[in-house]
PDB file of N, CA and C in Angstrom:
ATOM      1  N   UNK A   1       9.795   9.363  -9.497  1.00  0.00           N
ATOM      2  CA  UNK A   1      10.050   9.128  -8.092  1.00  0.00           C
ATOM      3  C   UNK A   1      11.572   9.032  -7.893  1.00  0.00           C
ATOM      4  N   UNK A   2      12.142   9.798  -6.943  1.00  0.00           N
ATOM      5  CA  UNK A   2      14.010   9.703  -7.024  1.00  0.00           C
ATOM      6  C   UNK A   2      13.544   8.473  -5.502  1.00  0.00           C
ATOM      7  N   UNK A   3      14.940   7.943  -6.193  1.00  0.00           N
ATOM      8  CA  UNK A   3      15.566   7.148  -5.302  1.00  0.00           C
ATOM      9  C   UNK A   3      17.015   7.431  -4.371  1.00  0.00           C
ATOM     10  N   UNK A   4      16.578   6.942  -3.371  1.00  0.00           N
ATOM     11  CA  UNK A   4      18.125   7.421  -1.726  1.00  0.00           C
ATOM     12  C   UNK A   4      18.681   5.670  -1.638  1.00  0.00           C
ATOM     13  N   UNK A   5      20.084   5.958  -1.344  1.00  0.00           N
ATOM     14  CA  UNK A   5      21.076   4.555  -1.363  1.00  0.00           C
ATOM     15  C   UNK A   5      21.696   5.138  -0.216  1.00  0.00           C
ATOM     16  N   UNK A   6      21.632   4.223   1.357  1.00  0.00           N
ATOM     17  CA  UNK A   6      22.386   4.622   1.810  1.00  0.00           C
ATOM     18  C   UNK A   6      23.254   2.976   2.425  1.00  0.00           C
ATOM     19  N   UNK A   7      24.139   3.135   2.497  1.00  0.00           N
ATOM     20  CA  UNK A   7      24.975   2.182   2.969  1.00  0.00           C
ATOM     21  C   UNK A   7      25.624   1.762   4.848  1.00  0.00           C
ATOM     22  N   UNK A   8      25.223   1.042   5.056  1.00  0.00           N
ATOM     23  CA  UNK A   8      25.519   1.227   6.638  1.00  0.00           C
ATOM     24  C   UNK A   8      26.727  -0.462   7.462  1.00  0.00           C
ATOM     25  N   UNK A   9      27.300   0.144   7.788  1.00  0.00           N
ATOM     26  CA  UNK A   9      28.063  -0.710   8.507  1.00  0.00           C
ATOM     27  C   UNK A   9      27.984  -1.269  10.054  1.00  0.00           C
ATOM     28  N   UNK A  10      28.079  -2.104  10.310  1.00  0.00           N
ATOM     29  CA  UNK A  10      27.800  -2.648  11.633  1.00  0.00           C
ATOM     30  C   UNK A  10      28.915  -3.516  12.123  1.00  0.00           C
ATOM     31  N   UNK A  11      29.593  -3.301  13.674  1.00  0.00           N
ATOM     32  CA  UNK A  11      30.513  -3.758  14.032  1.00  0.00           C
ATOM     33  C   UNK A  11      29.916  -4.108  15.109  1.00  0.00           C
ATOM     34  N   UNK A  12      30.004  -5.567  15.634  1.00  0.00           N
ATOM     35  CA  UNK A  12      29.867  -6.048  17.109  1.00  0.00           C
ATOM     36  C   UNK A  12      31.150  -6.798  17.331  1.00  0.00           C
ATOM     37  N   UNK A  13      30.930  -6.694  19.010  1.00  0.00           N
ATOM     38  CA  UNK A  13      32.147  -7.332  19.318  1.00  0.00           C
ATOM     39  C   UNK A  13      31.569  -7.967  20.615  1.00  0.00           C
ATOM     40  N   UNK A  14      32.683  -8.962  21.354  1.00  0.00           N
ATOM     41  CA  UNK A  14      32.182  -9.773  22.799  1.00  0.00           C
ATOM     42  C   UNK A  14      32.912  -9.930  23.662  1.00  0.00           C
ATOM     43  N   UNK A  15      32.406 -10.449  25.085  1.00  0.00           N
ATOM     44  CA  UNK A  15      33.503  -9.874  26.012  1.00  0.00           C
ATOM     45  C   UNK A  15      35.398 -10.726  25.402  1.00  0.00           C
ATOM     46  N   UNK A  16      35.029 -11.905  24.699  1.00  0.00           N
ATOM     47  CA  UNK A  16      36.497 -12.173  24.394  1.00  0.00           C
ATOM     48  C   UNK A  16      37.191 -12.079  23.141  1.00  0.00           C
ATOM     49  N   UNK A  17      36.388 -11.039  22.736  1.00  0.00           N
ATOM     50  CA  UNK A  17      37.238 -10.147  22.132  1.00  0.00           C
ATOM     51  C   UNK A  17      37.324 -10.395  20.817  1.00  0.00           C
ATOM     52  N   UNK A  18      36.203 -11.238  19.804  1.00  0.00           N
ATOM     53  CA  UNK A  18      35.554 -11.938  18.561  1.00  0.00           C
ATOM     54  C   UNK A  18      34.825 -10.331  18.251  1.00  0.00           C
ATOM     55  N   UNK A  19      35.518 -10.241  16.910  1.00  0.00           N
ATOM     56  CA  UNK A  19      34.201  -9.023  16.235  1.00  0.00           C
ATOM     57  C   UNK A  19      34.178  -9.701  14.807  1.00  0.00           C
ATOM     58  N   UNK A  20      33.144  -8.898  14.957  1.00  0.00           N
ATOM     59  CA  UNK A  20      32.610  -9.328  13.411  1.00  0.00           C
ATOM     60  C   UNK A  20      31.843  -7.838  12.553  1.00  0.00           C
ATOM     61  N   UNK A  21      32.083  -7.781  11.401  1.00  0.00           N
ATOM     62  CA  UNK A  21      31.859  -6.418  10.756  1.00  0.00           C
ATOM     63  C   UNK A  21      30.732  -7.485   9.697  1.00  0.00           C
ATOM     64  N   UNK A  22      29.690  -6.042   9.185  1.00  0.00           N
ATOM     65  CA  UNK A  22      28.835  -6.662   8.285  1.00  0.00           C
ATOM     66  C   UNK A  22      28.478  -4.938   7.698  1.00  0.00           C
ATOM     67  N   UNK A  23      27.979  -5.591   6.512  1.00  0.00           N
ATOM     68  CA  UNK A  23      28.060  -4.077   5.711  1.00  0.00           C
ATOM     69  C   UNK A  23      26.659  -4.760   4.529  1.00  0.00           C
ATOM     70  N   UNK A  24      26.022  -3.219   4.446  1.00  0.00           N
ATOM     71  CA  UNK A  24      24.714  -3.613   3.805  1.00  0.00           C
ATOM     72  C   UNK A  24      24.263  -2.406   2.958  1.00  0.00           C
ATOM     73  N   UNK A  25      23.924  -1.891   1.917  1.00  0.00           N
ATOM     74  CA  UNK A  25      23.254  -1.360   1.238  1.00  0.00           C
ATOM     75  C   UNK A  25      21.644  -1.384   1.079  1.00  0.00           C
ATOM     76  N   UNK A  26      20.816  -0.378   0.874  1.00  0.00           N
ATOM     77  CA  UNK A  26      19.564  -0.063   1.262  1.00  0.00           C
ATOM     78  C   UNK A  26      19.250   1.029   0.196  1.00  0.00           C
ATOM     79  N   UNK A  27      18.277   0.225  -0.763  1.00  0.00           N
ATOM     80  CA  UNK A  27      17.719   1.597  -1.450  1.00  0.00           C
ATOM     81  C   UNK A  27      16.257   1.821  -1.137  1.00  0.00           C
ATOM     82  N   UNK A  28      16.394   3.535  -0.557  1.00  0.00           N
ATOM     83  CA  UNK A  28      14.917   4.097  -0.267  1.00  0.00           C
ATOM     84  C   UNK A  28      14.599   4.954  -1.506  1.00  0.00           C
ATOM     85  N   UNK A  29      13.057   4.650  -1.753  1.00  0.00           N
ATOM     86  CA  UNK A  29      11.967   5.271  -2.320  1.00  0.00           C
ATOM     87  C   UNK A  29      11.357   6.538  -1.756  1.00  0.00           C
ATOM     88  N   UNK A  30      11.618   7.509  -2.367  1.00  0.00           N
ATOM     89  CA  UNK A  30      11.586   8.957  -1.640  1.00  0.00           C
ATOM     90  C   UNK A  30       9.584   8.235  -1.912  1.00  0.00           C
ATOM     91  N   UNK A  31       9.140   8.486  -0.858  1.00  0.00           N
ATOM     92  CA  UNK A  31       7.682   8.439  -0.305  1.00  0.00           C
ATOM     93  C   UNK A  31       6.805   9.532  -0.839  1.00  0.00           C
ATOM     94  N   UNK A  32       5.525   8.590  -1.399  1.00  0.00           N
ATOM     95  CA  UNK A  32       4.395   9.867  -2.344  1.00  0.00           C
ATOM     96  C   UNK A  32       3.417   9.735  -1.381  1.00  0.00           C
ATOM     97  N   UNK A  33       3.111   8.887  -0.851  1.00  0.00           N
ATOM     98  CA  UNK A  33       1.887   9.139   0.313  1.00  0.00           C
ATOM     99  C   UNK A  33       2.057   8.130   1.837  1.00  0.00           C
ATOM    100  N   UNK A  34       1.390   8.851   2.793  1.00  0.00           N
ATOM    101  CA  UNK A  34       1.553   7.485   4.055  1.00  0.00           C
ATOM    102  C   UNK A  34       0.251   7.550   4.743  1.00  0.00           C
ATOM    103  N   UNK A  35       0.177   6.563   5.150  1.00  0.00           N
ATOM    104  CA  UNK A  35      -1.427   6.627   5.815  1.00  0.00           C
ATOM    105  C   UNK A  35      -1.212   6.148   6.806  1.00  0.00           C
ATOM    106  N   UNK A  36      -2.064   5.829   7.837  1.00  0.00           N
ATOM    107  CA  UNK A  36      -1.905   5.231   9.338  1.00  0.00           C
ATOM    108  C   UNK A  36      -2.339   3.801   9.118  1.00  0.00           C
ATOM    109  N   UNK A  37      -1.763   2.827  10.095  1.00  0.00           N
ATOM    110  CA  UNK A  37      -2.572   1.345   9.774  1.00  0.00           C
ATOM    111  C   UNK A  37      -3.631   1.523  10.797  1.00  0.00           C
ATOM    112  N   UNK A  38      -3.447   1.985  12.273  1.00  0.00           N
ATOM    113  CA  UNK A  38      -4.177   1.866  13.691  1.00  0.00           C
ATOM    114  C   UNK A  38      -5.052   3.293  14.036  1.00  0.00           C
ATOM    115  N   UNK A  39      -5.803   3.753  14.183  1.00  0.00           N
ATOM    116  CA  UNK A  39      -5.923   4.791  14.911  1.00  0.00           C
ATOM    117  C   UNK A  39      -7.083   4.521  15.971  1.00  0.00           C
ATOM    118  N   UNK A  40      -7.413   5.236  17.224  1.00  0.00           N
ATOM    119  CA  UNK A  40      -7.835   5.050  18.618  1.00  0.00           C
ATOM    120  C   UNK A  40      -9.133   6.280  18.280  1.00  0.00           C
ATOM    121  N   UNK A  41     -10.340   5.417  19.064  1.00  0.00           N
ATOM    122  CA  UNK A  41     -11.351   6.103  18.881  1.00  0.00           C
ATOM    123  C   UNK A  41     -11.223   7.381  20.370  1.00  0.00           C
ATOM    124  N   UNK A  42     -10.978   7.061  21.212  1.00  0.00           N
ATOM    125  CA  UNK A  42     -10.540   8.007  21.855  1.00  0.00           C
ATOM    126  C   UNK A  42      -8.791   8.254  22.591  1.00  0.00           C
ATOM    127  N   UNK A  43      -8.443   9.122  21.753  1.00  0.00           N
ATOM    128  CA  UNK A  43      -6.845   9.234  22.368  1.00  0.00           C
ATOM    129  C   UNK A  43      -6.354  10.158  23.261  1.00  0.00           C
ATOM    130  N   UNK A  44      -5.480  10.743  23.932  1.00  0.00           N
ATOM    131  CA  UNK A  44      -4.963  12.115  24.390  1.00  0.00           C
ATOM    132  C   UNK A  44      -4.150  12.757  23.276  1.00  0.00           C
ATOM    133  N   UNK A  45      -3.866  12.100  21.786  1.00  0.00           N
ATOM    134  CA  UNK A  45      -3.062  13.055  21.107  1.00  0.00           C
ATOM    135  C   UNK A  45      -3.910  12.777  19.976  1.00  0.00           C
ATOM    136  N   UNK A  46      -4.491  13.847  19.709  1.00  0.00           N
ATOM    137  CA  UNK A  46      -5.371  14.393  18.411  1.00  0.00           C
ATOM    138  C   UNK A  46      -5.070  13.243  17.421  1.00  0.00           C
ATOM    139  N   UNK A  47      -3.791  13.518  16.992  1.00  0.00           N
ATOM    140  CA  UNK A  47      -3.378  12.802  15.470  1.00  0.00           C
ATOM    141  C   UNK A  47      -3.511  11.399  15.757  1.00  0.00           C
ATOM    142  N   UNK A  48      -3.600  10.689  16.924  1.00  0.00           N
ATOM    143  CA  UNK A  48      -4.066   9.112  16.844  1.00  0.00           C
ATOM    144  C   UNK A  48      -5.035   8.999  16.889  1.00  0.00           C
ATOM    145  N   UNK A  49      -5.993   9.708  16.490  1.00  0.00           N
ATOM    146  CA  UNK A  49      -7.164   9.666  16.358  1.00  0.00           C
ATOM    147  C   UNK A  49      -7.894   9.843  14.737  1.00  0.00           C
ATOM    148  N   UNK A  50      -6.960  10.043  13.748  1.00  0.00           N
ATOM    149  CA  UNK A  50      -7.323  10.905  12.548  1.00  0.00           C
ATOM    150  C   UNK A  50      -7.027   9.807  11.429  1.00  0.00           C
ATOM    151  N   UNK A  51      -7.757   9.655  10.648  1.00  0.00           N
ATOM    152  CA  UNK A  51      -7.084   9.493   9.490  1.00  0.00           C
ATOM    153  C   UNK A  51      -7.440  10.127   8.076  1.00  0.00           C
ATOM    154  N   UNK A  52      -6.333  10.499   7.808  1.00  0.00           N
ATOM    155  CA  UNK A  52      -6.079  11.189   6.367  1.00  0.00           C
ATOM    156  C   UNK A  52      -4.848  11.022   6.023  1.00  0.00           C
ATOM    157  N   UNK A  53      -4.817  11.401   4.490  1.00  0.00           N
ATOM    158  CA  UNK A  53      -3.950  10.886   3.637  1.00  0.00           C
ATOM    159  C   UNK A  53      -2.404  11.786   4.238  1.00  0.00           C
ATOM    160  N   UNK A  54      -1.473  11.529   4.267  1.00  0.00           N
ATOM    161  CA  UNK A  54      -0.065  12.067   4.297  1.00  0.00           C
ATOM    162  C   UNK A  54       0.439  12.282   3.249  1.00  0.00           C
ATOM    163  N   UNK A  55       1.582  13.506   2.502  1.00  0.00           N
ATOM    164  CA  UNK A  55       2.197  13.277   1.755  1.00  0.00           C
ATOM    165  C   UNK A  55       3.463  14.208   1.305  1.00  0.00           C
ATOM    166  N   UNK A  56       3.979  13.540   0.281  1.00  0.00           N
ATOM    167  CA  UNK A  56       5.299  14.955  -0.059  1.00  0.00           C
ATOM    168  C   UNK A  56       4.685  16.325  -0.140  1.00  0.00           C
ATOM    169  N   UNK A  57       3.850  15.919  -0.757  1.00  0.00           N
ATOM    170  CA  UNK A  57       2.860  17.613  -1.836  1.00  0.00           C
ATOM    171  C   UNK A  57       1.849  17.411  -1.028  1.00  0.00           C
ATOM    172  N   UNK A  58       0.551  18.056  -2.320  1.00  0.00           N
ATOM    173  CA  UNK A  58      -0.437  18.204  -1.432  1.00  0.00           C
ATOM    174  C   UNK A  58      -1.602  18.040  -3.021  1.00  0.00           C
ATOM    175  N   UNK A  59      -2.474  16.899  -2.673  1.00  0.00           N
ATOM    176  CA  UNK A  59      -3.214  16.986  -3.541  1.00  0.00           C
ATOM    177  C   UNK A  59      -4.861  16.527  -3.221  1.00  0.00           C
ATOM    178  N   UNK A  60      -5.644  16.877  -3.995  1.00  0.00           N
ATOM    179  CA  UNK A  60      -6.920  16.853  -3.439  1.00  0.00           C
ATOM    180  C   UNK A  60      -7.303  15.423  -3.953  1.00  0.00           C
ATOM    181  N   UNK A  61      -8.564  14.836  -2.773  1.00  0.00           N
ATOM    182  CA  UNK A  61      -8.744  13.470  -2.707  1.00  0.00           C
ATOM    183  C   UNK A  61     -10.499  12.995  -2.028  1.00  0.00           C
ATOM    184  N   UNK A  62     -10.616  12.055  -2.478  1.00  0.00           N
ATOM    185  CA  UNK A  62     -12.070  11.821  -1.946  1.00  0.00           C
ATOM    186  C   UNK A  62     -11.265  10.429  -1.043  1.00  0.00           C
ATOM    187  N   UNK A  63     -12.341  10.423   0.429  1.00  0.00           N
ATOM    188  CA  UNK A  63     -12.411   9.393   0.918  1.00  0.00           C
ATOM    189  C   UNK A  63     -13.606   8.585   1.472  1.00  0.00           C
ATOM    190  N   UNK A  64     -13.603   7.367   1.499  1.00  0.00           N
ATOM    191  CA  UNK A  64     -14.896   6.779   1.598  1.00  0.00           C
ATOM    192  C   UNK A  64     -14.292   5.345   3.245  1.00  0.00           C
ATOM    193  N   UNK A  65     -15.431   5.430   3.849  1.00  0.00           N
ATOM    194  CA  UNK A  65     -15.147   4.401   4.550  1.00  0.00           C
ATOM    195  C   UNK A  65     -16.187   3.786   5.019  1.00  0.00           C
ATOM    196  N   UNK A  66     -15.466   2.201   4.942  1.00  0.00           N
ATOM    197  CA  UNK A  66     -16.732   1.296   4.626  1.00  0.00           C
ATOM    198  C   UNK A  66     -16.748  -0.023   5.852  1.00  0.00           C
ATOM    199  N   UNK A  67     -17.715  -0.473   6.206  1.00  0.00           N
ATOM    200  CA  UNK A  67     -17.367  -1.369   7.178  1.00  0.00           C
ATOM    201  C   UNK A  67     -17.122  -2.707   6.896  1.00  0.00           C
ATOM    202  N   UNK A  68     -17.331  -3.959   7.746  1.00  0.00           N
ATOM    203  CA  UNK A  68     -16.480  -5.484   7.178  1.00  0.00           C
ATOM    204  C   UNK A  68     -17.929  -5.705   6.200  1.00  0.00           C
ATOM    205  N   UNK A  69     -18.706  -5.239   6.284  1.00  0.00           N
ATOM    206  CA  UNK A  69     -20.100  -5.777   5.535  1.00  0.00           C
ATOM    207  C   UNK A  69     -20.117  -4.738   4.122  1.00  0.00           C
ATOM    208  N   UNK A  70     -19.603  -3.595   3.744  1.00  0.00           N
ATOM    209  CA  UNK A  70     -19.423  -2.786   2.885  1.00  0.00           C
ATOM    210  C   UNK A  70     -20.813  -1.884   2.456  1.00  0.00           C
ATOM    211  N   UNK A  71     -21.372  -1.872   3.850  1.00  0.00           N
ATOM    212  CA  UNK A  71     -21.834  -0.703   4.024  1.00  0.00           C
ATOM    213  C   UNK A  71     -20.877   0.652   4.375  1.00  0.00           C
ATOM    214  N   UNK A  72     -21.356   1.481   3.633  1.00  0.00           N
ATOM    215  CA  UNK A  72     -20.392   2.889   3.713  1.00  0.00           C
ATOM    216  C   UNK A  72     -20.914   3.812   4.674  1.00  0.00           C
ATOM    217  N   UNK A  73     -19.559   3.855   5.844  1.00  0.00           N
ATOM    218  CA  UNK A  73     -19.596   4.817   6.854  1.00  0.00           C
ATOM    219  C   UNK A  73     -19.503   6.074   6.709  1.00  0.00           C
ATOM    220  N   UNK A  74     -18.692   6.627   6.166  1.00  0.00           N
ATOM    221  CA  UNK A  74     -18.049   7.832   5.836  1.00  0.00           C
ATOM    222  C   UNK A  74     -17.763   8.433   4.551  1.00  0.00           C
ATOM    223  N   UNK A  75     -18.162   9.106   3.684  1.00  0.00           N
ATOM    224  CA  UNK A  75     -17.727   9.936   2.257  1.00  0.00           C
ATOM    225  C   UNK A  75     -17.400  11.573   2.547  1.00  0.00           C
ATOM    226  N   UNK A  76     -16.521  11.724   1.902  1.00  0.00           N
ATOM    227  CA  UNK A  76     -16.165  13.046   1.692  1.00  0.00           C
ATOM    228  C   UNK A  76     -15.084  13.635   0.640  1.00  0.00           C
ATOM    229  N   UNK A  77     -15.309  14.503  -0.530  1.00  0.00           N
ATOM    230  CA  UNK A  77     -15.014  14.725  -1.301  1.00  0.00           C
ATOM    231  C   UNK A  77     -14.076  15.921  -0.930  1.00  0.00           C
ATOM    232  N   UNK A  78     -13.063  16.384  -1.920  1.00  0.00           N
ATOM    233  CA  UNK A  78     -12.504  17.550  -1.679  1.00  0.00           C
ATOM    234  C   UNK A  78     -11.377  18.236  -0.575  1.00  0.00           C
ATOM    235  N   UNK A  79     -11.145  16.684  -0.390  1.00  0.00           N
ATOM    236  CA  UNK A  79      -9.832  17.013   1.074  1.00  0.00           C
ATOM    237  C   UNK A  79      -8.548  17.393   0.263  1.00  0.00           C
ATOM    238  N   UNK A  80      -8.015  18.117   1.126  1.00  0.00           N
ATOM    239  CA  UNK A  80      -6.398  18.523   0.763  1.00  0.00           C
ATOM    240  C   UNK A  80      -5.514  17.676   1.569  1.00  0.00           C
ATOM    241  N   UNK A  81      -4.904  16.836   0.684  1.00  0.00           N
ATOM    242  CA  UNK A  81      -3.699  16.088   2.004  1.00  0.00           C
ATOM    243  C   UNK A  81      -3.153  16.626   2.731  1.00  0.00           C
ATOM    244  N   UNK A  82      -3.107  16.174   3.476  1.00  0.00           N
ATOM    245  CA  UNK A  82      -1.913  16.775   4.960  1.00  0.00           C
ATOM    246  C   UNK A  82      -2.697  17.912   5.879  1.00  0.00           C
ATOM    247  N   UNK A  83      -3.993  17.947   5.820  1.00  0.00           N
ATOM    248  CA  UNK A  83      -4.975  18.401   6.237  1.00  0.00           C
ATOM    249  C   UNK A  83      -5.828  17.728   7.323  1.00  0.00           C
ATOM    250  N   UNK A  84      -5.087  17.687   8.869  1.00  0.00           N
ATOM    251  CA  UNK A  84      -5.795  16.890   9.957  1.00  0.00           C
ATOM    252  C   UNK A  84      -7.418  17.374  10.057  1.00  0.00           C
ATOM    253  N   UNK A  85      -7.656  18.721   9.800  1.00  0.00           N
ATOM    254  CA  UNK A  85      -9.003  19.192  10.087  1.00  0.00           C
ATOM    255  C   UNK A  85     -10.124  18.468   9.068  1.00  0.00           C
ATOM    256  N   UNK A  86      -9.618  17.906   8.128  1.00  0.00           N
ATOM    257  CA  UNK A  86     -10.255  17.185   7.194  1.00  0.00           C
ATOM    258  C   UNK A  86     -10.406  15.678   7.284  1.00  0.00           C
ATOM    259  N   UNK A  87      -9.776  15.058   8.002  1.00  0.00           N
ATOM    260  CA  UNK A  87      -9.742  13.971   8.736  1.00  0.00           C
ATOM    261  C   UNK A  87     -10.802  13.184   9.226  1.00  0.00           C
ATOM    262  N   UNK A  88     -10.727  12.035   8.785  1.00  0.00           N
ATOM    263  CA  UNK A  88     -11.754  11.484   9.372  1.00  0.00           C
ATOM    264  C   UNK A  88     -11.818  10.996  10.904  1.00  0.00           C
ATOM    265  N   UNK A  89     -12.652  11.168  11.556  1.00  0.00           N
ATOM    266  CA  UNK A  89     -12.205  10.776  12.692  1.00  0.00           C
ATOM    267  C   UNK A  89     -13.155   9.716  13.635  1.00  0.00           C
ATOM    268  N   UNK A  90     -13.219   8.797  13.826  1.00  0.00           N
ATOM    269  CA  UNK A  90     -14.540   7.721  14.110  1.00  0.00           C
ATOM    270  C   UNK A  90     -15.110   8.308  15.551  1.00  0.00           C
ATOM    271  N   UNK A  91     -16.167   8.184  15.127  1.00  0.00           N
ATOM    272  CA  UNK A  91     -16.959   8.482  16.482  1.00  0.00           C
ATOM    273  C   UNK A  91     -17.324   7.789  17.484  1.00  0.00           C
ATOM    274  N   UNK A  92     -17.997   7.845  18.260  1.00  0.00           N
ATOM    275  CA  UNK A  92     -18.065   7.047  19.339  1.00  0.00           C
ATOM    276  C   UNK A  92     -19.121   5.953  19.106  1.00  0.00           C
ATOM    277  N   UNK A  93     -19.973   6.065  18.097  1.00  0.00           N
ATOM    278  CA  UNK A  93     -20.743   5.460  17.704  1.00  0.00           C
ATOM    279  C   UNK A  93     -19.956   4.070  17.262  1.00  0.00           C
ATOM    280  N   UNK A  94     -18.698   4.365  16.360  1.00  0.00           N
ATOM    281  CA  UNK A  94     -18.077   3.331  15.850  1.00  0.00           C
ATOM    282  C   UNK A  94     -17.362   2.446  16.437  1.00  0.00           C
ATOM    283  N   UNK A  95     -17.507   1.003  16.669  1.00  0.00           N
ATOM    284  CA  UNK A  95     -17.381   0.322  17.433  1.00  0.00           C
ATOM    285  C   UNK A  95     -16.026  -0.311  16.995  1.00  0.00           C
ATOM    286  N   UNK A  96     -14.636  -0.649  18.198  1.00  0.00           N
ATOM    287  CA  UNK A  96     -13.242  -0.930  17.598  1.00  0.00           C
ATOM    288  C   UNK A  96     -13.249  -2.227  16.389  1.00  0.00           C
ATOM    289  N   UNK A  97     -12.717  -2.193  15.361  1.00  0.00           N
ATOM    290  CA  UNK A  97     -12.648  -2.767  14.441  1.00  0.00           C
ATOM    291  C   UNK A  97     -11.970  -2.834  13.446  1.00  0.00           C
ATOM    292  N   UNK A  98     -11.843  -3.407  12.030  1.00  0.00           N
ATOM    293  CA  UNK A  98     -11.385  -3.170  11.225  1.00  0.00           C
ATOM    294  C   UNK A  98     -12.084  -2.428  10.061  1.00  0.00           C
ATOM    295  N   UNK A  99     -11.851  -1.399   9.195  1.00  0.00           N
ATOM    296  CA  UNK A  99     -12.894  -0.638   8.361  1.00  0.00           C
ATOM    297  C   UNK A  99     -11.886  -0.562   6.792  1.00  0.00           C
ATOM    298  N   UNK A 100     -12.752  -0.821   5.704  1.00  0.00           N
ATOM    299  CA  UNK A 100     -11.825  -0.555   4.855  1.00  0.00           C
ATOM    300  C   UNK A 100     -11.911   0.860   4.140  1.00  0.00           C
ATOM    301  N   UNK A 101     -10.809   1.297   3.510  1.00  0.00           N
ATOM    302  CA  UNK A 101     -10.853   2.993   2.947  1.00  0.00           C
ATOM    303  C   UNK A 101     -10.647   2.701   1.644  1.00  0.00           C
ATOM    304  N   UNK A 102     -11.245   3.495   0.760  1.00  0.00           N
ATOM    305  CA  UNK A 102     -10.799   3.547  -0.843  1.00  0.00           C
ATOM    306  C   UNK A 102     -10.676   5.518  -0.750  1.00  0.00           C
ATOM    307  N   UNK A 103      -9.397   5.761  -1.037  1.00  0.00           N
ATOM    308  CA  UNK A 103      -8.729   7.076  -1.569  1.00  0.00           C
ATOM    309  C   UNK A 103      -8.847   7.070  -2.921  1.00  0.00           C
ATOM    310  N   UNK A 104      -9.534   8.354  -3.333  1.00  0.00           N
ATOM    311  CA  UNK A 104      -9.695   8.421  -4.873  1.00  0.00           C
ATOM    312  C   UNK A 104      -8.590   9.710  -5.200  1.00  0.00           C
ATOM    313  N   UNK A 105      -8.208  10.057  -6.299  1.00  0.00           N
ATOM    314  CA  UNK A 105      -7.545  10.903  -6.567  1.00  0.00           C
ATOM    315  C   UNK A 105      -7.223  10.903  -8.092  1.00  0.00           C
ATOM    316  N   UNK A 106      -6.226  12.298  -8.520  1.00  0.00           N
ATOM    317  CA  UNK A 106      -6.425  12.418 -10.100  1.00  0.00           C
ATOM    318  C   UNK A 106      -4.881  13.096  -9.746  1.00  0.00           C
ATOM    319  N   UNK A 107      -3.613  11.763 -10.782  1.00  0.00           N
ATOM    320  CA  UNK A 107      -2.656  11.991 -11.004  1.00  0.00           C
ATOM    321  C   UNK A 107      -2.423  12.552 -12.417  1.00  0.00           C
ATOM    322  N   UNK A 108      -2.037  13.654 -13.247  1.00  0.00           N
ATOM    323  CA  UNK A 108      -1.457  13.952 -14.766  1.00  0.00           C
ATOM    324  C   UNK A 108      -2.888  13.461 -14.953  1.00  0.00           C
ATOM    325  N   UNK A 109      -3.897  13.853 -14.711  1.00  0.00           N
ATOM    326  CA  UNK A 109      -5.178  13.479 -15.332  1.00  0.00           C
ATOM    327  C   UNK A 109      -5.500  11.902 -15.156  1.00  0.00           C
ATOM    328  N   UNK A 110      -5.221  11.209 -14.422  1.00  0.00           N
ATOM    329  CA  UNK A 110      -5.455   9.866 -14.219  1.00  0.00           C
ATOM    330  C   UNK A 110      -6.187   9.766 -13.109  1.00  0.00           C
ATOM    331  N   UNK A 111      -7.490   8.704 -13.258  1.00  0.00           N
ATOM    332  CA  UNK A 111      -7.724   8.569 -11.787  1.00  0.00           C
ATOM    333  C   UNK A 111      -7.046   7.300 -10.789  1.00  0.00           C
ATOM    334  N   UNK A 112      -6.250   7.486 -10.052  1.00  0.00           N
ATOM    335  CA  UNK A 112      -5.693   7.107  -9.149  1.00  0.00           C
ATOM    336  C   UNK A 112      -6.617   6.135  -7.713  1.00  0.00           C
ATOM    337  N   UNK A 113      -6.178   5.133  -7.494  1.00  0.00           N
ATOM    338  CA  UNK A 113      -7.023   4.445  -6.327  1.00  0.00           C
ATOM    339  C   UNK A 113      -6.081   3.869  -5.207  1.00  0.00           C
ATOM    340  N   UNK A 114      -6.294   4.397  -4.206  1.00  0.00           N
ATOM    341  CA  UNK A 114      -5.528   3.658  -2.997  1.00  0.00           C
ATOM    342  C   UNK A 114      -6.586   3.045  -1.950  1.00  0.00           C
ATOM    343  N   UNK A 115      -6.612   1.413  -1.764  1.00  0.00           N
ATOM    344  CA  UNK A 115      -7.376   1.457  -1.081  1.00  0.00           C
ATOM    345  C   UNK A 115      -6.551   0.158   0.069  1.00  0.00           C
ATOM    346  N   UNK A 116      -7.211   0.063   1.459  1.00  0.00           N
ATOM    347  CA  UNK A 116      -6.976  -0.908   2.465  1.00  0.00           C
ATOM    348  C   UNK A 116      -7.512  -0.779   3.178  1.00  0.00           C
ATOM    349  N   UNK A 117      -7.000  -1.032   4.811  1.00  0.00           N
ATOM    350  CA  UNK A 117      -7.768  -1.379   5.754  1.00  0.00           C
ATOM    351  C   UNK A 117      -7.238  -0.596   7.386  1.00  0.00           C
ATOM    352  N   UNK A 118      -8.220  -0.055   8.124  1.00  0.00           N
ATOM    353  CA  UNK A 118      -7.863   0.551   9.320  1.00  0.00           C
ATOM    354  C   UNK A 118      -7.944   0.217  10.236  1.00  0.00           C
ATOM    355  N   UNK A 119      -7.258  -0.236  11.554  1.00  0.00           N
ATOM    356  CA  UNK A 119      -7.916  -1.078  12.645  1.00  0.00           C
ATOM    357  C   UNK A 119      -8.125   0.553  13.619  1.00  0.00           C
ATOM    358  N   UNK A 120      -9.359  -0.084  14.121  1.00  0.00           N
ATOM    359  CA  UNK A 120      -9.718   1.107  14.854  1.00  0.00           C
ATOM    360  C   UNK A 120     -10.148   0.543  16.526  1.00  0.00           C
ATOM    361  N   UNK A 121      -9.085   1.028  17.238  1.00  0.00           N
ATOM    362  CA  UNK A 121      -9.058   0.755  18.674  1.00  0.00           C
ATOM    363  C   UNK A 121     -10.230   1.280  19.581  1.00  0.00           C
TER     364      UNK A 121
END
C-alpha cells in the first residue's frame, strides 16, 4: 500500500491585526476499498441508492446482507467491484434501518473479510 504526505499551512488573522500561522503534516493511505455508510431506499440519484464495494482495481466479491436479527436478506456471488449494476439495492419491501454486510473476497490467494453496517433511509 504506498503512502501520500502532504503538508498544509494555515494563516488567520483579525480585524486588529493578531495572526497566527499553524502548520501540520498528514499522512494519507492511498485507499484499497470504500463503501457507503447511508444509502436511501428511494432517491433521485441512482448511486444513493446502491451499495457495492468501491475500489482502486477491480476484484471479484461475494456479498451477503443480513438484518438486526441475522436473518439473511440478500446473497450474491460473483460481483466485480466498481460495478453499480451489480449493486445491491433495497427494495421497497425493506423497511429504513440498519442492516449488516459481510464482503467476502480472495487476496494473493487469501480469503479476505470486510464486514459492517448500512443505515438504510
Amino acid at each position: 500500500m504506498q503512502k501520500y504526505s502532504g503538508t498544509y499551512s494555515v494563516e488567520v488573522s483579525n480585524d486588529f491585526g493578531c495572526i497566527n500561522r499553524a502548520e501540520v503534516t498528514i499522512d494519507f493511505d492511498d485507499f484499497k476499498f470504500v463503501l457507503p455508510n447511508v444509502i436511501m431506499i428511494s432517491s433521485a440519484n441512482e448511486e444513493n441508492g446502491r451499495f457495492y464495494l468501491k475500489g482502486n482495481g477491480f476484484v471479484e466479491y461475494s456479498l451477503e446482507i443480513f438484518d438486526r436479527w441475522g436473518n439473511i436478506l440478500y446473497h450474491k456471488k460473483g460481483i466485480l467491484s466498481n460495478d453499480p449494476a451489480s449493486a445491491w439495492v433495497p427494495s421497497e419491501c425493506c423497511t429504513p434501518g440498519v442492516y449488516i454486510y459481510k464482503i467476502t473476497y480472495s487476496e494473493d490467494g487469501v480469503i479476505k473479510i470486510i464486514y459492517g453496517d448500512i443505515t438504510v433511509l
